[in-house]
C-alpha atoms as a PDB file:
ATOM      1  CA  UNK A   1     100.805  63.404 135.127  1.00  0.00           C
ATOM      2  CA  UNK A   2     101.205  66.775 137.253  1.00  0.00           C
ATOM      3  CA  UNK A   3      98.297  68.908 137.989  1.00  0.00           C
ATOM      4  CA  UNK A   4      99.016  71.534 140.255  1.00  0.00           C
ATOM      5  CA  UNK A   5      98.157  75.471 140.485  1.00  0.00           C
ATOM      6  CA  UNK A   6      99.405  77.954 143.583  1.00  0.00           C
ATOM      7  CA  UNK A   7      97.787  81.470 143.294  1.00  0.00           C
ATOM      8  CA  UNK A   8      97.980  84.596 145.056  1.00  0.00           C
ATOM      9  CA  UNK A   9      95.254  87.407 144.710  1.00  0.00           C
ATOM     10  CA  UNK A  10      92.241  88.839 146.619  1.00  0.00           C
ATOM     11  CA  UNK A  11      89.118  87.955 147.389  1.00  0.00           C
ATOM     12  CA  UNK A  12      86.530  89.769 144.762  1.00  0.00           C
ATOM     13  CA  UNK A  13      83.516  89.235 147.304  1.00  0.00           C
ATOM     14  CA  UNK A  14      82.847  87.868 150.727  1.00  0.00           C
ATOM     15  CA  UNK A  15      82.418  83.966 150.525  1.00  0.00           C
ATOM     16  CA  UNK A  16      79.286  82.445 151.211  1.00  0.00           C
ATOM     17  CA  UNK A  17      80.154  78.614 152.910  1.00  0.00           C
ATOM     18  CA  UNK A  18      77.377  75.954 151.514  1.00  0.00           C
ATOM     19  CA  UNK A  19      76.410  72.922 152.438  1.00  0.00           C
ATOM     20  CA  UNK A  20      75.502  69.979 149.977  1.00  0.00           C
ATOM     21  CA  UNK A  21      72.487  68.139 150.759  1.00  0.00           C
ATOM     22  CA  UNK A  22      74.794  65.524 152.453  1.00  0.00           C
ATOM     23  CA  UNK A  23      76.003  68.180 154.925  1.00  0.00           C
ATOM     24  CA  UNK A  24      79.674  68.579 153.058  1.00  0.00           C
ATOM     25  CA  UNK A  25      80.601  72.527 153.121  1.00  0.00           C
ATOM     26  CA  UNK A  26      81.685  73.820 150.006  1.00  0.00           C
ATOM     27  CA  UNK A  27      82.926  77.261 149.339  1.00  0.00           C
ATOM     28  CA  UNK A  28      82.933  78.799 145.555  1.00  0.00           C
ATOM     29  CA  UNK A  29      84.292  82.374 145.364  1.00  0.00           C
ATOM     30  CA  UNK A  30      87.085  84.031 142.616  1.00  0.00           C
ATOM     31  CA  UNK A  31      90.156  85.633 143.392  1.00  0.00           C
ATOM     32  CA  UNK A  32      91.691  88.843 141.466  1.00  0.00           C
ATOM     33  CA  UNK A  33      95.392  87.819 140.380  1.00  0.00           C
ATOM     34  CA  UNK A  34      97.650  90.428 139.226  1.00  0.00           C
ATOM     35  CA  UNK A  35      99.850  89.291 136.016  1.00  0.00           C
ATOM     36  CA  UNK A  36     103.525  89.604 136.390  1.00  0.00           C
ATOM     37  CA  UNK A  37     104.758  91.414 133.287  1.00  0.00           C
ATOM     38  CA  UNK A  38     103.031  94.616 132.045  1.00  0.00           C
ATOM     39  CA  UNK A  39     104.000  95.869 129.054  1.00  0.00           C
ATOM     40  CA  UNK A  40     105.233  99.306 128.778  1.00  0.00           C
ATOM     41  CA  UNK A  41     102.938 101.941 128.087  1.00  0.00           C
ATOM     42  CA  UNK A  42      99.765  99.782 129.353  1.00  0.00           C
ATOM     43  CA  UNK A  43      97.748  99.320 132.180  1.00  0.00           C
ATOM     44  CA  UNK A  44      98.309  96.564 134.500  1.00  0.00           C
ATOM     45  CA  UNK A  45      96.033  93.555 134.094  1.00  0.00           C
ATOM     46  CA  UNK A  46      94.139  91.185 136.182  1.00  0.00           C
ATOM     47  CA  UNK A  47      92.822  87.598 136.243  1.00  0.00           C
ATOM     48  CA  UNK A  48      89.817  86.578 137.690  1.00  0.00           C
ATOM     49  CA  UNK A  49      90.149  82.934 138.788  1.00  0.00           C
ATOM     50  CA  UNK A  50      87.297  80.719 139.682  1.00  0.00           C
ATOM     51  CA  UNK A  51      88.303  78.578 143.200  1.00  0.00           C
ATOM     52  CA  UNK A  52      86.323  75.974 145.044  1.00  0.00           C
ATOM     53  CA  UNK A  53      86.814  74.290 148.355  1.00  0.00           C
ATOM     54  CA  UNK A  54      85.463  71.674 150.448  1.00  0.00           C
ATOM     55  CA  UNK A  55      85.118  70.770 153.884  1.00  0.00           C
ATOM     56  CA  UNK A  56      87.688  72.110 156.847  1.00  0.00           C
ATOM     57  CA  UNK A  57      88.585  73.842 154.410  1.00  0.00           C
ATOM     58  CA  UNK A  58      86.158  75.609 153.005  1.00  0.00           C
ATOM     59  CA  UNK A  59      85.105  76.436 156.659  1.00  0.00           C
ATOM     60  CA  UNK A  60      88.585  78.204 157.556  1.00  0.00           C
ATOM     61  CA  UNK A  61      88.184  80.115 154.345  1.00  0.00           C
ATOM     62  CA  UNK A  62      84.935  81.592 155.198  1.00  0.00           C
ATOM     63  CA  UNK A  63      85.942  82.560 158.922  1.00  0.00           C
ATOM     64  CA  UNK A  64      89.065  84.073 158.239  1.00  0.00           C
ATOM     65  CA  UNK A  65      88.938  85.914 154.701  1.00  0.00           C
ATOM     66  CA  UNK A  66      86.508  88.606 153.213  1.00  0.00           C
ATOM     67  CA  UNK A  67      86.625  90.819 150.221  1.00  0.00           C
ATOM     68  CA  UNK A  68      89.582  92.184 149.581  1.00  0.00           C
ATOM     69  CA  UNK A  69      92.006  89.448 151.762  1.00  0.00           C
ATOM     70  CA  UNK A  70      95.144  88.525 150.064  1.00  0.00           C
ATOM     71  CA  UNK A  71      94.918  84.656 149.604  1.00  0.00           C
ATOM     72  CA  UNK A  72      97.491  82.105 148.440  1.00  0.00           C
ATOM     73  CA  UNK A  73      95.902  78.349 147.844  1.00  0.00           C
ATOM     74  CA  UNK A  74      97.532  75.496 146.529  1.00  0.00           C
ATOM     75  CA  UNK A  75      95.389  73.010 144.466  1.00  0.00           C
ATOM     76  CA  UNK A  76      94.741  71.246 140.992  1.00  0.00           C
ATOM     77  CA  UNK A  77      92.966  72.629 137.931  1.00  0.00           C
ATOM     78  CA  UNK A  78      89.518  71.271 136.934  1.00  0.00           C
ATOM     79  CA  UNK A  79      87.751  71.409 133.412  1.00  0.00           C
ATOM     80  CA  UNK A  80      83.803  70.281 133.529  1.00  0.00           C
ATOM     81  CA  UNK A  81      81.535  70.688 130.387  1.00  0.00           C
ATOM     82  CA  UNK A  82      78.020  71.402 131.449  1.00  0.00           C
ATOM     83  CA  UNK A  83      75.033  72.208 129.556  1.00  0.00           C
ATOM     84  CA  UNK A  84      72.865  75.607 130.267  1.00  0.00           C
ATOM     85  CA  UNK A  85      69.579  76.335 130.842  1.00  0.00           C
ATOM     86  CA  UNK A  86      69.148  76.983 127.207  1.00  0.00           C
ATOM     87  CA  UNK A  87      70.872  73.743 126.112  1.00  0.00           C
ATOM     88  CA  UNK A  88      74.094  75.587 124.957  1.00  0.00           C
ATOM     89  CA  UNK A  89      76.794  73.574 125.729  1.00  0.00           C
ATOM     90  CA  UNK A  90      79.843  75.200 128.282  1.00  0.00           C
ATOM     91  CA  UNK A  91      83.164  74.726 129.960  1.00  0.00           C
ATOM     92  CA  UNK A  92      83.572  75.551 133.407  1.00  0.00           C
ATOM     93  CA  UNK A  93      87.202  75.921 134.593  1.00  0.00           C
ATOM     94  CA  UNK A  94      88.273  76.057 138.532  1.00  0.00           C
ATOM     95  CA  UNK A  95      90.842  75.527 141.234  1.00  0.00           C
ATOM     96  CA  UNK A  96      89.532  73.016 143.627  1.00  0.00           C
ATOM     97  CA  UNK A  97      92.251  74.382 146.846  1.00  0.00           C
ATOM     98  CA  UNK A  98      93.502  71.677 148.873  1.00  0.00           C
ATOM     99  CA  UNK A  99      95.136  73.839 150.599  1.00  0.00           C
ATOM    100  CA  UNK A 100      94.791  77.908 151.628  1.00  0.00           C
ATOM    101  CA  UNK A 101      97.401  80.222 153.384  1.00  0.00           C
ATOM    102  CA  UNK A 102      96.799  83.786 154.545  1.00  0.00           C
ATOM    103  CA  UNK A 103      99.076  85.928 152.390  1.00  0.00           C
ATOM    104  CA  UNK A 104      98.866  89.163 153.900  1.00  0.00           C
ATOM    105  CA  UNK A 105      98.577  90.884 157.587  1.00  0.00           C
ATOM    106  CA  UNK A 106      96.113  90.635 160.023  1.00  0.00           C
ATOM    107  CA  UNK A 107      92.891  92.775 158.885  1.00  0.00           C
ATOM    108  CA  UNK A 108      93.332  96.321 161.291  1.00  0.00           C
ATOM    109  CA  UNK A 109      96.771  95.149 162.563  1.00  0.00           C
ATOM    110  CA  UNK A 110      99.341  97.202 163.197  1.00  0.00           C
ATOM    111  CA  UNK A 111     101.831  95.385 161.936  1.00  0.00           C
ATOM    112  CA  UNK A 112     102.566  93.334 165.283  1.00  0.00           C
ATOM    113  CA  UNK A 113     101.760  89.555 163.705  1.00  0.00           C
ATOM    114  CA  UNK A 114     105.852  89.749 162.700  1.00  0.00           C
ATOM    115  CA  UNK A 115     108.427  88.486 164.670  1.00  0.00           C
ATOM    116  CA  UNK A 116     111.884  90.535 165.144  1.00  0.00           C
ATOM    117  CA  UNK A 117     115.175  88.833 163.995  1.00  0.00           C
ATOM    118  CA  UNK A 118     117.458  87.217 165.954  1.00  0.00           C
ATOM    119  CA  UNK A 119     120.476  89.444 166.282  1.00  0.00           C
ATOM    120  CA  UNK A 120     123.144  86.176 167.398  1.00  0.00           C
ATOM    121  CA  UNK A 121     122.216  83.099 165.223  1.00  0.00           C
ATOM    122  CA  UNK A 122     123.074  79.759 166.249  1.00  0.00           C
ATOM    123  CA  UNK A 123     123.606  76.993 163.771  1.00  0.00           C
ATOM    124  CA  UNK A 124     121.861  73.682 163.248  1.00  0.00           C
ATOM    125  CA  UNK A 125     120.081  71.004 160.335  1.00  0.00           C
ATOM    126  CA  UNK A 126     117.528  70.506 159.159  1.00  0.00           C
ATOM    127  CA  UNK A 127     115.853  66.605 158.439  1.00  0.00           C
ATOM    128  CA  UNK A 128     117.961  66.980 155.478  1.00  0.00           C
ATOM    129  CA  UNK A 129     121.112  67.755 157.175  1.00  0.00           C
ATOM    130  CA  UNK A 130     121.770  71.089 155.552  1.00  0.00           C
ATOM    131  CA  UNK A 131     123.164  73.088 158.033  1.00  0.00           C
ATOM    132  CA  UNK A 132     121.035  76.470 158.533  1.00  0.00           C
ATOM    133  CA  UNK A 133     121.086  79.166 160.897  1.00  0.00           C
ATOM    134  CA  UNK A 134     118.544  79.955 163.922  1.00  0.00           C
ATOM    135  CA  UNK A 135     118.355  82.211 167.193  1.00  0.00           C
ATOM    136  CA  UNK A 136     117.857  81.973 170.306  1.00  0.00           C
ATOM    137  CA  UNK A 137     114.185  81.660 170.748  1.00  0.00           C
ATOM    138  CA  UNK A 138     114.022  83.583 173.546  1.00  0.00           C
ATOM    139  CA  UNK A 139     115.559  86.429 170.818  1.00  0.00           C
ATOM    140  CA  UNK A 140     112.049  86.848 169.530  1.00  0.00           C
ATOM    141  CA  UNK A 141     109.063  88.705 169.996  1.00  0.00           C
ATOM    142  CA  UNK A 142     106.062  87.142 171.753  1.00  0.00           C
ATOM    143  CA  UNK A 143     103.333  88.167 169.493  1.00  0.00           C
ATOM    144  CA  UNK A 144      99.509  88.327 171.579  1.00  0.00           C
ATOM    145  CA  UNK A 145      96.841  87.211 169.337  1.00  0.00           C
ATOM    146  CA  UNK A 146      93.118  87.611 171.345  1.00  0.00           C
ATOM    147  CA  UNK A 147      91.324  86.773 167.490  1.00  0.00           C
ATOM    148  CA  UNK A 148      91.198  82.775 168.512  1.00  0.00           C
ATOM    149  CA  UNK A 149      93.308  82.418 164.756  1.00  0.00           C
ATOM    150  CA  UNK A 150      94.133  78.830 164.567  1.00  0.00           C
ATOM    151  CA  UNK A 151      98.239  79.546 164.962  1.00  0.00           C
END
């Protein structure tokens, strides 16, 4: 069986990390996701996707994202029935991220977290052995990053 999801959208609020009485963080927050195909003559519609993370990575979520980041996470699609306060009976569906990439630029950049392309590529493989093409790395631009980002 195959149960995965990847998403890219914004954050709709700031997250809020938890912890569960055992100490585990956990991070619940939705994302905005923009569908692909409009159809002509209509206004451009959005998904709002339910996400939850645990642990490291609910932590890295929390320090580096806010309202209105760009997010991409990878992760697998979870379906819990629950019942309410008033005893009506619900479905609760969620992306529980394993794992969560930044998917747009640094927040009051200026554009300098890019890297300039090599003008004189120089071949080599990959672990596969498909030959692919690389620079000289002293061809690129050394980027300074003060924020203490964890790359």
């Amino acid at each position: 069986m195959l149960n995965r999801v990847i998403l890219m959208g914004r954050l709709t609020a700031d997250p809020e990390l938890r912890q569960t009485q055992s100490g585990i963080s956990v991070l619940s927050f939705s994302i905005a996701v923009d569908r692909d195909f409009t159809p002509k003559g209509e206004e451009k519609q959005t998904d709002f996707v339910n996400l939850v993370a645990w642990r490291q990575t609910a932590e890295f979520i929390s320090k580096y994202f806010s309202k209105g980041r760009m997010i991409a996470v990878e992760g697998s699609l979870r379906v819990r029935n629950y019942v309410d306060s008033n005893g009506n009976k619900r479905v609760a569906t969620e992306v529980v991220i394993d794992r969560a990439y930044f998917a747009d630029s640094k927040p009051g950049g200026s554009g300098t977290n890019t890297f300039s392309t090599p003008q004189h590529p120089a071949n080599t493989q990959d672990n596969a052995g498909t030959s692919i093409s690389i620079g000289d790395i002293g061809e690129f631009e050394e980027i300074d990053d003060d924020d203490g980002l964890p790359f």
